[in-house]
C-alpha atoms as a PDB file:
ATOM      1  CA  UNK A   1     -18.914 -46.643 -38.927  1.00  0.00           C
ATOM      2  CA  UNK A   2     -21.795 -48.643 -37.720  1.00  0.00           C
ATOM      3  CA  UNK A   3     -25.449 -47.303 -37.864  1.00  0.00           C
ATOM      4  CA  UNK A   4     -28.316 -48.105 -35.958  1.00  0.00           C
ATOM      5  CA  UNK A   5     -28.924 -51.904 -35.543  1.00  0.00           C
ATOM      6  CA  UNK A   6     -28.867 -53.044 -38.875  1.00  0.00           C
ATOM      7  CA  UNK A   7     -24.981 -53.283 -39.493  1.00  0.00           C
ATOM      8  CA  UNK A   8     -24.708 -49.889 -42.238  1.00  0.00           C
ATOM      9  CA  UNK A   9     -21.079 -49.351 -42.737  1.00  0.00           C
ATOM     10  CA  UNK A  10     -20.194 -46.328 -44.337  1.00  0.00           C
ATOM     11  CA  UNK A  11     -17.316 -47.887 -46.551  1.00  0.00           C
ATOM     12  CA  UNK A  12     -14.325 -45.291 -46.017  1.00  0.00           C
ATOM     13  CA  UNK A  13     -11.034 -47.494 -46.154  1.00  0.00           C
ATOM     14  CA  UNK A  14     -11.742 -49.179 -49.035  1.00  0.00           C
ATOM     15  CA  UNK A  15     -10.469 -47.050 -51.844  1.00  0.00           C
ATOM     16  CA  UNK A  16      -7.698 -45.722 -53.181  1.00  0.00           C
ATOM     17  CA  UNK A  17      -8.293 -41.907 -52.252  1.00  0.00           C
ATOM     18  CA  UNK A  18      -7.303 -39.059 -50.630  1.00  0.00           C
ATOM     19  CA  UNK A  19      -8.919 -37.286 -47.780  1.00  0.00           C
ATOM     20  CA  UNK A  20     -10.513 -33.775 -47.822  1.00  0.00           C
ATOM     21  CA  UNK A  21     -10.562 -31.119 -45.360  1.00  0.00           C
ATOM     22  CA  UNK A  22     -13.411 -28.251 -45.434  1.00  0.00           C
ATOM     23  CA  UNK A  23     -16.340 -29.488 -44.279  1.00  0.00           C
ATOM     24  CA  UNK A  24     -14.340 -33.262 -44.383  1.00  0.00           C
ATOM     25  CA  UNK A  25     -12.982 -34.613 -41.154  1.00  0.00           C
ATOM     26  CA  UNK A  26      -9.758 -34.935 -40.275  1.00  0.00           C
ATOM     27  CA  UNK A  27      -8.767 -38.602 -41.868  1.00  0.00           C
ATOM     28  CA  UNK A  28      -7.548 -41.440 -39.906  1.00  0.00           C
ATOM     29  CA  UNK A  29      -4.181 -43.602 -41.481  1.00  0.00           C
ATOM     30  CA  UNK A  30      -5.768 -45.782 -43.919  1.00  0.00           C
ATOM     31  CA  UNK A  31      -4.140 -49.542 -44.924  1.00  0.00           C
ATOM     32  CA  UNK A  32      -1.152 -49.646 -46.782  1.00  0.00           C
ATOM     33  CA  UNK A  33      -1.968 -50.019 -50.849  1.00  0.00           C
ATOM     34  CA  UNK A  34       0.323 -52.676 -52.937  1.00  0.00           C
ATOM     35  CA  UNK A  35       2.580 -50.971 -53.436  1.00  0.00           C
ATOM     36  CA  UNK A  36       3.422 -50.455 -49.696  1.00  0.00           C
ATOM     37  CA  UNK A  37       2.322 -47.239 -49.739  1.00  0.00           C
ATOM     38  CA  UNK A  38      -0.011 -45.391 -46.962  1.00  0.00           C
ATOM     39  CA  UNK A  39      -2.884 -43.887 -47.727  1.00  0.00           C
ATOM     40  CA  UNK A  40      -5.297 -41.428 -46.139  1.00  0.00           C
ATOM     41  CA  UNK A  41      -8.610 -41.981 -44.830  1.00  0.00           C
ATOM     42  CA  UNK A  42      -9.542 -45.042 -43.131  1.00  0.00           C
ATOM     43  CA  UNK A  43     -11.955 -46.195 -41.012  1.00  0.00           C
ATOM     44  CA  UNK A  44     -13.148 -44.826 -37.930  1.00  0.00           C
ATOM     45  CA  UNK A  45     -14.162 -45.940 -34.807  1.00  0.00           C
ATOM     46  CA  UNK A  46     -17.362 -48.707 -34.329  1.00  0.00           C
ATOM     47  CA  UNK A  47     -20.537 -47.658 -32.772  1.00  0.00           C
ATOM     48  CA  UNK A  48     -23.538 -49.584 -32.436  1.00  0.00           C
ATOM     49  CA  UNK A  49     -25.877 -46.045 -32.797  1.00  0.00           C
ATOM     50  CA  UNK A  50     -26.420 -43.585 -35.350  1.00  0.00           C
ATOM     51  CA  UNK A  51     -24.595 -41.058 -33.395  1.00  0.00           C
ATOM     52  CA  UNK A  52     -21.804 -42.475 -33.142  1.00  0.00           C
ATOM     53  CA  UNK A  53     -21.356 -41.793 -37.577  1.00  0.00           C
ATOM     54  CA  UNK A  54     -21.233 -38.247 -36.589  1.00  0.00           C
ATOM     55  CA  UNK A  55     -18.789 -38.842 -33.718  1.00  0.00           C
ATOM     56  CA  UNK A  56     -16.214 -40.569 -35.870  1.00  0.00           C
ATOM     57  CA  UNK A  57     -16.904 -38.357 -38.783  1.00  0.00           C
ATOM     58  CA  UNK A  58     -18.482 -39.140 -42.561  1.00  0.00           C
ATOM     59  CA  UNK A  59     -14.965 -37.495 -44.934  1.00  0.00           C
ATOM     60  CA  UNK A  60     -12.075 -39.267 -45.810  1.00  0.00           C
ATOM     61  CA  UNK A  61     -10.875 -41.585 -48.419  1.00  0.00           C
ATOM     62  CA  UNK A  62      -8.238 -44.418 -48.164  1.00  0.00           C
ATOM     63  CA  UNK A  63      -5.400 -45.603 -50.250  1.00  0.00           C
ATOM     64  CA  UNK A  64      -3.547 -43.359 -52.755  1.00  0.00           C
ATOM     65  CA  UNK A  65      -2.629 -45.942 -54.747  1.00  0.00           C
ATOM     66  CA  UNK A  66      -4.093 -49.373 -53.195  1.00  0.00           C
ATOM     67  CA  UNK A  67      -5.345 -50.964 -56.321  1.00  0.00           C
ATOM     68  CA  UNK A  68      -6.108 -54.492 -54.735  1.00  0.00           C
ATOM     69  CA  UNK A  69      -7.311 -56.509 -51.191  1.00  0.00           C
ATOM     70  CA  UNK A  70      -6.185 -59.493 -50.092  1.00  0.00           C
ATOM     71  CA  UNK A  71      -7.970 -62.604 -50.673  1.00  0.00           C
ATOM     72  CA  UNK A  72      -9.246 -62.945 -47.367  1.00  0.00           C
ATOM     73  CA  UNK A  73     -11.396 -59.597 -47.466  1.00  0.00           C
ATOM     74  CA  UNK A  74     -14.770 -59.490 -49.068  1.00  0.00           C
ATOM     75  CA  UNK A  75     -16.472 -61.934 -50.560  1.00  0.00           C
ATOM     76  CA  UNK A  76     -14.948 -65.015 -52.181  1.00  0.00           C
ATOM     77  CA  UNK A  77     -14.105 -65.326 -55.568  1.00  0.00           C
ATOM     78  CA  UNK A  78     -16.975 -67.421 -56.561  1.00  0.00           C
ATOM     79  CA  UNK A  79     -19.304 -64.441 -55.683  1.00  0.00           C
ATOM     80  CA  UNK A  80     -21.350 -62.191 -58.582  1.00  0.00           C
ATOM     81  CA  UNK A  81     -22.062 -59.063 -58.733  1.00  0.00           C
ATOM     82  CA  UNK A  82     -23.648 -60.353 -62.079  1.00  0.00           C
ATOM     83  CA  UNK A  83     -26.648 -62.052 -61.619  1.00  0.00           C
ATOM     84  CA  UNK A  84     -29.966 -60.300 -60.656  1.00  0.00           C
ATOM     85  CA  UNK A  85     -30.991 -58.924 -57.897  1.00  0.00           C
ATOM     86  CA  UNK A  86     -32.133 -60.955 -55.053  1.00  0.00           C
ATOM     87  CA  UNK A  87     -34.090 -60.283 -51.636  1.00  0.00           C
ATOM     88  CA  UNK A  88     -31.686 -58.052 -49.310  1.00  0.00           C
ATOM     89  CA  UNK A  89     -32.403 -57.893 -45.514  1.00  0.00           C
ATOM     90  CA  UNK A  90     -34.903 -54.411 -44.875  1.00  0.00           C
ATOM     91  CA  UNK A  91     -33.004 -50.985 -44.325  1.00  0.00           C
ATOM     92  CA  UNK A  92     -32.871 -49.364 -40.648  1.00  0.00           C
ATOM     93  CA  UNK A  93     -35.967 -47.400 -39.977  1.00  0.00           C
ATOM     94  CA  UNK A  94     -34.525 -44.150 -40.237  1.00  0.00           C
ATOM     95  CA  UNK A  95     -32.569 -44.748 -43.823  1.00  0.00           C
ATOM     96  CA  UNK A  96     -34.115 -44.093 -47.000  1.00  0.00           C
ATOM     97  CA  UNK A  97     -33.513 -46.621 -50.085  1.00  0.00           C
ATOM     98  CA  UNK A  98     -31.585 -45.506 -53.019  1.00  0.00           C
ATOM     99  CA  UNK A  99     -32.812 -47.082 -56.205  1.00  0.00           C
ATOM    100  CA  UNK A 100     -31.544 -45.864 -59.772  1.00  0.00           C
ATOM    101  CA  UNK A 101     -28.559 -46.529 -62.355  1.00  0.00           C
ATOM    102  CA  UNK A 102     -24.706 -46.346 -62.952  1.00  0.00           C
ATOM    103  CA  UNK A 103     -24.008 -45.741 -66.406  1.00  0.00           C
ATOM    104  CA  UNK A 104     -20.748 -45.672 -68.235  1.00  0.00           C
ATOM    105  CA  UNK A 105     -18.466 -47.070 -71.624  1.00  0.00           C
ATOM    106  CA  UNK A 106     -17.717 -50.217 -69.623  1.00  0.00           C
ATOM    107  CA  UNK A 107     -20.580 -49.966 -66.764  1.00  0.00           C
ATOM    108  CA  UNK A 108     -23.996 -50.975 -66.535  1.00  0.00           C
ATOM    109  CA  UNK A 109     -25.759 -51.602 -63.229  1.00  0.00           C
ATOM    110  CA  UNK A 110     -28.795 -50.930 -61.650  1.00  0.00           C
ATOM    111  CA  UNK A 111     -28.996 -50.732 -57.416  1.00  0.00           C
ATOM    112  CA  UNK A 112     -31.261 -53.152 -56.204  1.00  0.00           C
ATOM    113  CA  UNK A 113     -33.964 -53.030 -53.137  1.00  0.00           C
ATOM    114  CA  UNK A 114     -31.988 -52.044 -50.078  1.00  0.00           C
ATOM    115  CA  UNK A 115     -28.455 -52.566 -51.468  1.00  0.00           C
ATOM    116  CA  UNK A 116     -27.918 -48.807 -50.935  1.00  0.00           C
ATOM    117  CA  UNK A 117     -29.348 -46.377 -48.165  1.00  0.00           C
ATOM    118  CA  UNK A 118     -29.294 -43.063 -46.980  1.00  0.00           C
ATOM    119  CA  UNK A 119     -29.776 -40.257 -44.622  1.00  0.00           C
ATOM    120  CA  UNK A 120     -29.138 -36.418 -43.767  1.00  0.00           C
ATOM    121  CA  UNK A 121     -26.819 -35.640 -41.235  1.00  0.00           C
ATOM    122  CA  UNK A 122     -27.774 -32.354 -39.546  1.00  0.00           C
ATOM    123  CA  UNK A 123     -25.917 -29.275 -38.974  1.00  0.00           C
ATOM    124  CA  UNK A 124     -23.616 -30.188 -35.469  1.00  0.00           C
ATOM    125  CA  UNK A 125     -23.949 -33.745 -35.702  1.00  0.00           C
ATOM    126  CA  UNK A 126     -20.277 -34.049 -37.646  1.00  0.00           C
ATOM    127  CA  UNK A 127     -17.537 -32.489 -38.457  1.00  0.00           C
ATOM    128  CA  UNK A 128     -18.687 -30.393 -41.161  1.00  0.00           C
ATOM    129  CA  UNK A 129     -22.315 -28.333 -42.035  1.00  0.00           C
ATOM    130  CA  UNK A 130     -25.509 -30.640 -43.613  1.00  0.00           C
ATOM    131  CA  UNK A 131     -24.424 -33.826 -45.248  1.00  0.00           C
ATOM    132  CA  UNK A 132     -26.807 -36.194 -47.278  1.00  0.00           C
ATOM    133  CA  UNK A 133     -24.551 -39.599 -46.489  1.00  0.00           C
ATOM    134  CA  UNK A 134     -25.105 -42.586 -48.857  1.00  0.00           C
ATOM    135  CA  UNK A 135     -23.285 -46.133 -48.743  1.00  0.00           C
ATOM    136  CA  UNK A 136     -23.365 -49.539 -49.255  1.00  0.00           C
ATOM    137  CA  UNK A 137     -25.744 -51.287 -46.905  1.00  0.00           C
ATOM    138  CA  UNK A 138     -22.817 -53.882 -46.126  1.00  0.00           C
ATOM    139  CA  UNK A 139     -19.037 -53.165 -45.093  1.00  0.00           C
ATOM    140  CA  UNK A 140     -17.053 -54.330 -47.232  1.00  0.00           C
ATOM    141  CA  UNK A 141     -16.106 -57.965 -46.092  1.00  0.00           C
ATOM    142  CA  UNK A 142     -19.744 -59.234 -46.025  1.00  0.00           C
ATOM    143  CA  UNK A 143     -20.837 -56.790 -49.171  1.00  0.00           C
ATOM    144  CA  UNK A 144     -23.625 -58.912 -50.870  1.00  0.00           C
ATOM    145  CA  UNK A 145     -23.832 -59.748 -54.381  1.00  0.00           C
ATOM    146  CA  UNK A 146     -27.586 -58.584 -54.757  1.00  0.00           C
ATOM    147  CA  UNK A 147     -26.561 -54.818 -53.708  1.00  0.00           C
ATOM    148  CA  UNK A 148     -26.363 -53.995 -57.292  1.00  0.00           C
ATOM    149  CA  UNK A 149     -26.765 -56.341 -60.562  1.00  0.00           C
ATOM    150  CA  UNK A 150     -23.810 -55.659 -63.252  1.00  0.00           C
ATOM    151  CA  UNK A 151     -24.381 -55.999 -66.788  1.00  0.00           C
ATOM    152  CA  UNK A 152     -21.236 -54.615 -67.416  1.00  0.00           C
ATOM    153  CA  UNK A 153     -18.399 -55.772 -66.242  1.00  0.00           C
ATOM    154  CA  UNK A 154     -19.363 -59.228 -66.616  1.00  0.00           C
ATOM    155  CA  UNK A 155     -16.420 -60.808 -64.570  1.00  0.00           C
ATOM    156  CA  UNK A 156     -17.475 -58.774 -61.078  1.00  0.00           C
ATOM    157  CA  UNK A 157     -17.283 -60.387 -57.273  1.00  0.00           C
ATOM    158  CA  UNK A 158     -19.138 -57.434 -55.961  1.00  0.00           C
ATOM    159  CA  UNK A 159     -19.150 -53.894 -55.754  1.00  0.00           C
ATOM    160  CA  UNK A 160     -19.339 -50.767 -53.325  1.00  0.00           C
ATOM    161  CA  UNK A 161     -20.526 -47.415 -53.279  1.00  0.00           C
ATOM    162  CA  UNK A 162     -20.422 -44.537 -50.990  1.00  0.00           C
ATOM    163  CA  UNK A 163     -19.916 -40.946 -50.222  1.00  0.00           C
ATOM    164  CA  UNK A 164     -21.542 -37.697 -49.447  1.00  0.00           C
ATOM    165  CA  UNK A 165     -23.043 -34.535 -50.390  1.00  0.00           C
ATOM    166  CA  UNK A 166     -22.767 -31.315 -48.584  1.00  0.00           C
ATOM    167  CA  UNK A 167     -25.678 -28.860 -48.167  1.00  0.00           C
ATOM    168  CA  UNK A 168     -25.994 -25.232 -46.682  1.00  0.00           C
ATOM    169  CA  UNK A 169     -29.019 -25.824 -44.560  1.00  0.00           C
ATOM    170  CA  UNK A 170     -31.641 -28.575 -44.207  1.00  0.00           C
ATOM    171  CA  UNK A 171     -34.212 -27.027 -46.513  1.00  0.00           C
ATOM    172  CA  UNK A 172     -35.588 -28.222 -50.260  1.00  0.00           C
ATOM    173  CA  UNK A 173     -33.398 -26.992 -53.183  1.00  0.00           C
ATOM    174  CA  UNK A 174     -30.317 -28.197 -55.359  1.00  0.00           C
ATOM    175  CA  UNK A 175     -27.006 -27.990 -53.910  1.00  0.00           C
ATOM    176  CA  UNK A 176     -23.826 -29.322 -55.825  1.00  0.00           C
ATOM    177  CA  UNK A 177     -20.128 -29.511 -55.818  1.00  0.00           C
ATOM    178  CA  UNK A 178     -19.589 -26.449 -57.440  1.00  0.00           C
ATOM    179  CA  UNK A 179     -20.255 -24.190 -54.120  1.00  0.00           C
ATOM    180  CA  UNK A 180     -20.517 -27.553 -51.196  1.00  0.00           C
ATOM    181  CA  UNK A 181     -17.997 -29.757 -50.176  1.00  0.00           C
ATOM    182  CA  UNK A 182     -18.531 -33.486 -50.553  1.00  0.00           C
ATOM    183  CA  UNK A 183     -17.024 -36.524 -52.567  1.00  0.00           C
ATOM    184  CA  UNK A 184     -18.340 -39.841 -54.184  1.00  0.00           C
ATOM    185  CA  UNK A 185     -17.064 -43.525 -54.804  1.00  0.00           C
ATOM    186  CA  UNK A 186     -17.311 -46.491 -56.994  1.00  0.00           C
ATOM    187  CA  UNK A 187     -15.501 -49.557 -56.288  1.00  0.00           C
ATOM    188  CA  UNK A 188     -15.674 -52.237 -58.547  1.00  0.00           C
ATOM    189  CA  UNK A 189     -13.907 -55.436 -57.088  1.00  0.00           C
ATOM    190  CA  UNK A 190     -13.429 -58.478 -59.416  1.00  0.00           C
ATOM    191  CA  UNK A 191     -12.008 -62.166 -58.830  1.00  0.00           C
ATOM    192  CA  UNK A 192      -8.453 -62.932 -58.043  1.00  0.00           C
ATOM    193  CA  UNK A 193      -7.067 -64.398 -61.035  1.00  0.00           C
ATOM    194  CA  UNK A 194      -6.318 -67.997 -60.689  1.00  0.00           C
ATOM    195  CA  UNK A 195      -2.930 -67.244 -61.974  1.00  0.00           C
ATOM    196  CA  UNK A 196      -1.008 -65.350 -59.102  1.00  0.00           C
ATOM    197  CA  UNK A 197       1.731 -66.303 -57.057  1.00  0.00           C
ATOM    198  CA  UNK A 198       2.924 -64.162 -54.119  1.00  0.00           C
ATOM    199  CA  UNK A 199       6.574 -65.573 -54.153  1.00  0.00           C
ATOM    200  CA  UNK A 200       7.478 -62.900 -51.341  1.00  0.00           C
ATOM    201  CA  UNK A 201       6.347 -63.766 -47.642  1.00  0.00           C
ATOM    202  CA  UNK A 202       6.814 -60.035 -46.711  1.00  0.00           C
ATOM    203  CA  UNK A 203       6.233 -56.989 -48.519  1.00  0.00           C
ATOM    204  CA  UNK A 204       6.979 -55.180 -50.413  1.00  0.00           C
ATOM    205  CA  UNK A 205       4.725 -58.010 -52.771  1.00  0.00           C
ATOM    206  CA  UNK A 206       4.977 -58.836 -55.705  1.00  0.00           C
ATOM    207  CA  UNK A 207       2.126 -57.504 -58.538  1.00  0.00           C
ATOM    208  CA  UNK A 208      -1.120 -58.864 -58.032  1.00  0.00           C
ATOM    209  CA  UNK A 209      -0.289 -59.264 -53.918  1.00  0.00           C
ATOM    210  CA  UNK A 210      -1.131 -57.032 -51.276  1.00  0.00           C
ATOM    211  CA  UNK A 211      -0.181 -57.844 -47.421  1.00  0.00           C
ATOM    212  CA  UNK A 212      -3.343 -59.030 -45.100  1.00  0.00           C
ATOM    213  CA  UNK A 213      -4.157 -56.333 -42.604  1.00  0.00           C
ATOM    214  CA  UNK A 214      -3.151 -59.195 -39.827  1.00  0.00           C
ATOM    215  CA  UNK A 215      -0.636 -58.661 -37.035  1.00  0.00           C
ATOM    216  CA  UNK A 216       2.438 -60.279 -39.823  1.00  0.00           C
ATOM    217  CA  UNK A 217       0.992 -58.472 -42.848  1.00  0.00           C
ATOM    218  CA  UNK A 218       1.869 -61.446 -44.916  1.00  0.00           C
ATOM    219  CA  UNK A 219       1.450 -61.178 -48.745  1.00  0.00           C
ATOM    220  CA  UNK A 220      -1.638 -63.102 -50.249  1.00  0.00           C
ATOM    221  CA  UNK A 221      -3.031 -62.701 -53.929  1.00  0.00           C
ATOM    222  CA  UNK A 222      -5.291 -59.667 -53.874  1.00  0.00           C
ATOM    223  CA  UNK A 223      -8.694 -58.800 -55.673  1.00  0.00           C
ATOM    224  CA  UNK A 224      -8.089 -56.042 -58.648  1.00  0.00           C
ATOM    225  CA  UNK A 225     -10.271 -53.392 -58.035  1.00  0.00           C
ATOM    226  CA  UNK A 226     -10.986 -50.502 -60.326  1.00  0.00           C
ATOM    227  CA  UNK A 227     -11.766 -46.860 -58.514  1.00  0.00           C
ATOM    228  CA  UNK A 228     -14.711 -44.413 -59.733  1.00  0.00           C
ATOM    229  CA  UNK A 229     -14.546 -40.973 -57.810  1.00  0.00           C
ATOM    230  CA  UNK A 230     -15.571 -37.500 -57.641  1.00  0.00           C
ATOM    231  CA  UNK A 231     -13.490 -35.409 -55.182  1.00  0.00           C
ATOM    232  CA  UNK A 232     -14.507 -31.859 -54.378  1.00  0.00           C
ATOM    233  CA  UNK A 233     -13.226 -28.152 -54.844  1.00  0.00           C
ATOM    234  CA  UNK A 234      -9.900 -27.201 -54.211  1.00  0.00           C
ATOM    235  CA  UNK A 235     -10.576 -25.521 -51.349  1.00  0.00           C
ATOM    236  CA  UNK A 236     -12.069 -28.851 -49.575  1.00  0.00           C
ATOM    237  CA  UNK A 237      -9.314 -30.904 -50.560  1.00  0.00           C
ATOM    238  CA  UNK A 238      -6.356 -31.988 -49.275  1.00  0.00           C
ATOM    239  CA  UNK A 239      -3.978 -31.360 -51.975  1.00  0.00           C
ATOM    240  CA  UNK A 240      -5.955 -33.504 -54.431  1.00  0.00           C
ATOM    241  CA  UNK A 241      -7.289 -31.366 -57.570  1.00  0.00           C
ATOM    242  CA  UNK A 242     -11.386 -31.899 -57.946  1.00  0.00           C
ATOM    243  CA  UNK A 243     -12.486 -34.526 -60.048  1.00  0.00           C
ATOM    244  CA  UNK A 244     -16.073 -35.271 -61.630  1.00  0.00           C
ATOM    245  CA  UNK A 245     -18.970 -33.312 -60.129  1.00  0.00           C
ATOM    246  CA  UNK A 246     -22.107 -34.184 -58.343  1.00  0.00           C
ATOM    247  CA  UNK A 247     -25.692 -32.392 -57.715  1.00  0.00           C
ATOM    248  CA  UNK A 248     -28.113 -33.108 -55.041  1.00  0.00           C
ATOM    249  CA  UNK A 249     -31.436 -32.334 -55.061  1.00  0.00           C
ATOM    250  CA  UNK A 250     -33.959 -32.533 -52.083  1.00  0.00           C
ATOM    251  CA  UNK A 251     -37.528 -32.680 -52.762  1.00  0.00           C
ATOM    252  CA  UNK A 252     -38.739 -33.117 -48.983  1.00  0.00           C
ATOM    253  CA  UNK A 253     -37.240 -33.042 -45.923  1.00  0.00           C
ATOM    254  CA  UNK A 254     -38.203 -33.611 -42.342  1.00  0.00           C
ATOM    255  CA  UNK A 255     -36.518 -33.709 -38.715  1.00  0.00           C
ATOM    256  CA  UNK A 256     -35.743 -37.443 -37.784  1.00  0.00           C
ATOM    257  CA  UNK A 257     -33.879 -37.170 -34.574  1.00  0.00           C
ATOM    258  CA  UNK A 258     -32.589 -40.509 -33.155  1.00  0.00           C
ATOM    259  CA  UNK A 259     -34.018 -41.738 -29.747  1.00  0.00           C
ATOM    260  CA  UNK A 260     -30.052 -40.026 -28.495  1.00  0.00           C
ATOM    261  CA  UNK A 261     -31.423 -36.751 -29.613  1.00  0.00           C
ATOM    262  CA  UNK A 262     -29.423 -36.345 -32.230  1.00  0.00           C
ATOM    263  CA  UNK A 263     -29.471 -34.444 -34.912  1.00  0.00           C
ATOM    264  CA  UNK A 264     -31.015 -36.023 -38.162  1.00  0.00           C
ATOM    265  CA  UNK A 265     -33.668 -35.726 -41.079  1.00  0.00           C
ATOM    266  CA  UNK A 266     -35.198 -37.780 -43.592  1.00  0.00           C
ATOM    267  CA  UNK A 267     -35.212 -36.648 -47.065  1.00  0.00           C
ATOM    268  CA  UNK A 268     -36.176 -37.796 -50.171  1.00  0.00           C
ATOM    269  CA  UNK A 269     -34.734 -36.948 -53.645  1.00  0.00           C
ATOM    270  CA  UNK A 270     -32.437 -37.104 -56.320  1.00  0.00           C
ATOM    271  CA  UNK A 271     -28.766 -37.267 -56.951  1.00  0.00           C
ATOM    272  CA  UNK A 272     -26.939 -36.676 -60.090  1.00  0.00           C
ATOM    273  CA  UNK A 273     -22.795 -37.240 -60.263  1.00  0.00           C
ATOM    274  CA  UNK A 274     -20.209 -37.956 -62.828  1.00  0.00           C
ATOM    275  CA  UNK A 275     -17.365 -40.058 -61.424  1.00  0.00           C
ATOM    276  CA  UNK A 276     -13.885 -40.494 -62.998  1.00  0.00           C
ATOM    277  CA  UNK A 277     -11.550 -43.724 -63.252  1.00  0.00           C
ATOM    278  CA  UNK A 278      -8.758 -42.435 -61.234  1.00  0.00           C
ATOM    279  CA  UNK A 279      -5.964 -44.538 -63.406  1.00  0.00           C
ATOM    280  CA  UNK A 280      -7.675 -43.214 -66.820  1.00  0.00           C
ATOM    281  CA  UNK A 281      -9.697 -40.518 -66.671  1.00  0.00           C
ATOM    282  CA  UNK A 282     -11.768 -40.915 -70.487  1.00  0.00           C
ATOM    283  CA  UNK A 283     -13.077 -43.734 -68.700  1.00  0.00           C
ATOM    284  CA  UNK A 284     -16.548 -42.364 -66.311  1.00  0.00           C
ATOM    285  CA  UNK A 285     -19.421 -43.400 -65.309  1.00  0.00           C
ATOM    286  CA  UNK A 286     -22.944 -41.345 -64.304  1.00  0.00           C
ATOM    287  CA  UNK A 287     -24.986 -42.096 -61.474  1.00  0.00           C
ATOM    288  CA  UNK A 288     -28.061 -40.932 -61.430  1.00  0.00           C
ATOM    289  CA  UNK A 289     -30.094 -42.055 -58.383  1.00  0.00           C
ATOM    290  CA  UNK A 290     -33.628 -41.434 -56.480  1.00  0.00           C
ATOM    291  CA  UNK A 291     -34.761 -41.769 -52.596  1.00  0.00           C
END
């Protein structure tokens, strides 16, 4: 879902999730994972203006199971995720920049200068109550290198992180996912391995394949990607048990309507979350973020 002018795409068929209900949308279908398998989630309609994210909605995850994307999505294998961070093209106006770590056993990064951004979403605006919305600054297929520099893993093409946090009201004070709906994500895409072979034209592919979201959903060697997620209570989920936790806590906030009228604020504080690996779960990582 676009934002404002600067291309903001809140990353939500990307992952291999499931979609929550409460104050969560209604997901969309999301693109089949490799093993041929549907998931939930997707993403929702384009529009070029800030209300348009609370038109098409800010829940849902994609993919189930959808461990991999196709070579021709993202950036290129040659890409880093590695090196330092570089000079990223300003934030929208109304976004805040998030700066701080992700920790882990096997992660280290640290989010560069306006690699990741984000706003409240007031109460009407979307399908569910308050929402402090954070994501990537790039979709997915253009997702820059200097959004984040790694440390660990030392073999990444680039990386992705979004999500949300759900509030009672637009006020100062801590609100967490022990009594607000909300979920978090950590992609971590690395390099197709020089090795695969896709020996089947037509899916189901093979392991380490994935069919290209074209018209003849051909199979092409896929990315491996590794998932990081913390998925709400029980009673905002879709049949998914919760997973990690999260705590928000705004230190100022102020209206910041968009020139539609909508409904909006800029706020500035911190975020705290533990996010599991959803294929092993001893393996997390903490995030621990300002804005």
């Amino acid at each position: 879902m676009l934002k404002g002018g600067g291309g903001f795409f809140l990353l939500f068929a990307i992952s291999a999730m499931s979609a929550f209900g409460c104050d969560s949308p209604s997901p969309d279908t999301g693109a089949a994972g490799t093993g041929g398998v549907t998931g939930v989630g997707g993403a929702s309609a384009l529009g070029g203006t800030r209300a348009s994210l609370s038109a098409s909605g800010t829940g849902g995850m994609a993919n189930t199971d959808g461990a991999t994307v196709t070579g021709g999505t993202g950036a290129s294998s040659a890409a880093s995720a590695n090196g330092p961070c570089v000079s990223q093209r300003p934030l929208d106006n109304d976004l805040t920049p998030v700066h701080g770590t992700i920790r882990g056993p096997g992660v280290e990064a640290v989010i560069c200068d306006n690699g990741v951004g984000t706003f409240f979403l007031g109460s009407g605006e979307g399908p569910g109550s308050y929402q402090q919305a954070l994501y990537t600054a790039l979709e997915l297929g253009a997702t820059s290198p200097g959004d984040f520099s790694f440390s660990m893993p030392t073999n990444l093409a680039y990386a992705a992180l979004d999500g949300y946090a759900g509030a009672s009201t637009a006020a100062i004070g801590v609100y967490s996912s022990s009594d607000a709906c909300g979920w978090f994500r950590l992609v971590l895409t690395f390099p197709i391995p020089p090795d695969v072979a896709c020996p089947s034209l037509f899916g189901p592919c093979d392991p380490g394949c994935a069919p290209t979201n074209g018209e003849m959903a051909l199979c092409e060697p896929a990315h491996p990607r590794r998932f990081y997620k913390a998925l709400p209570s029980f009673r905002c989920a879709l049949g998914d048990p919760p997973l990690g936790e999260w705590q928000l806590t705004l230190t100022s906030v102020s209206p910041n309507p968009s020139p539609s009228g909508a409904n909006y604020y800029l706020t500035h504080g911190r975020l705290t979350a533990t996010l599991i690996n959803e294929t092993d779960p001893s393996d997390t990582v903490q995030l621990d973020l300002e804005f």
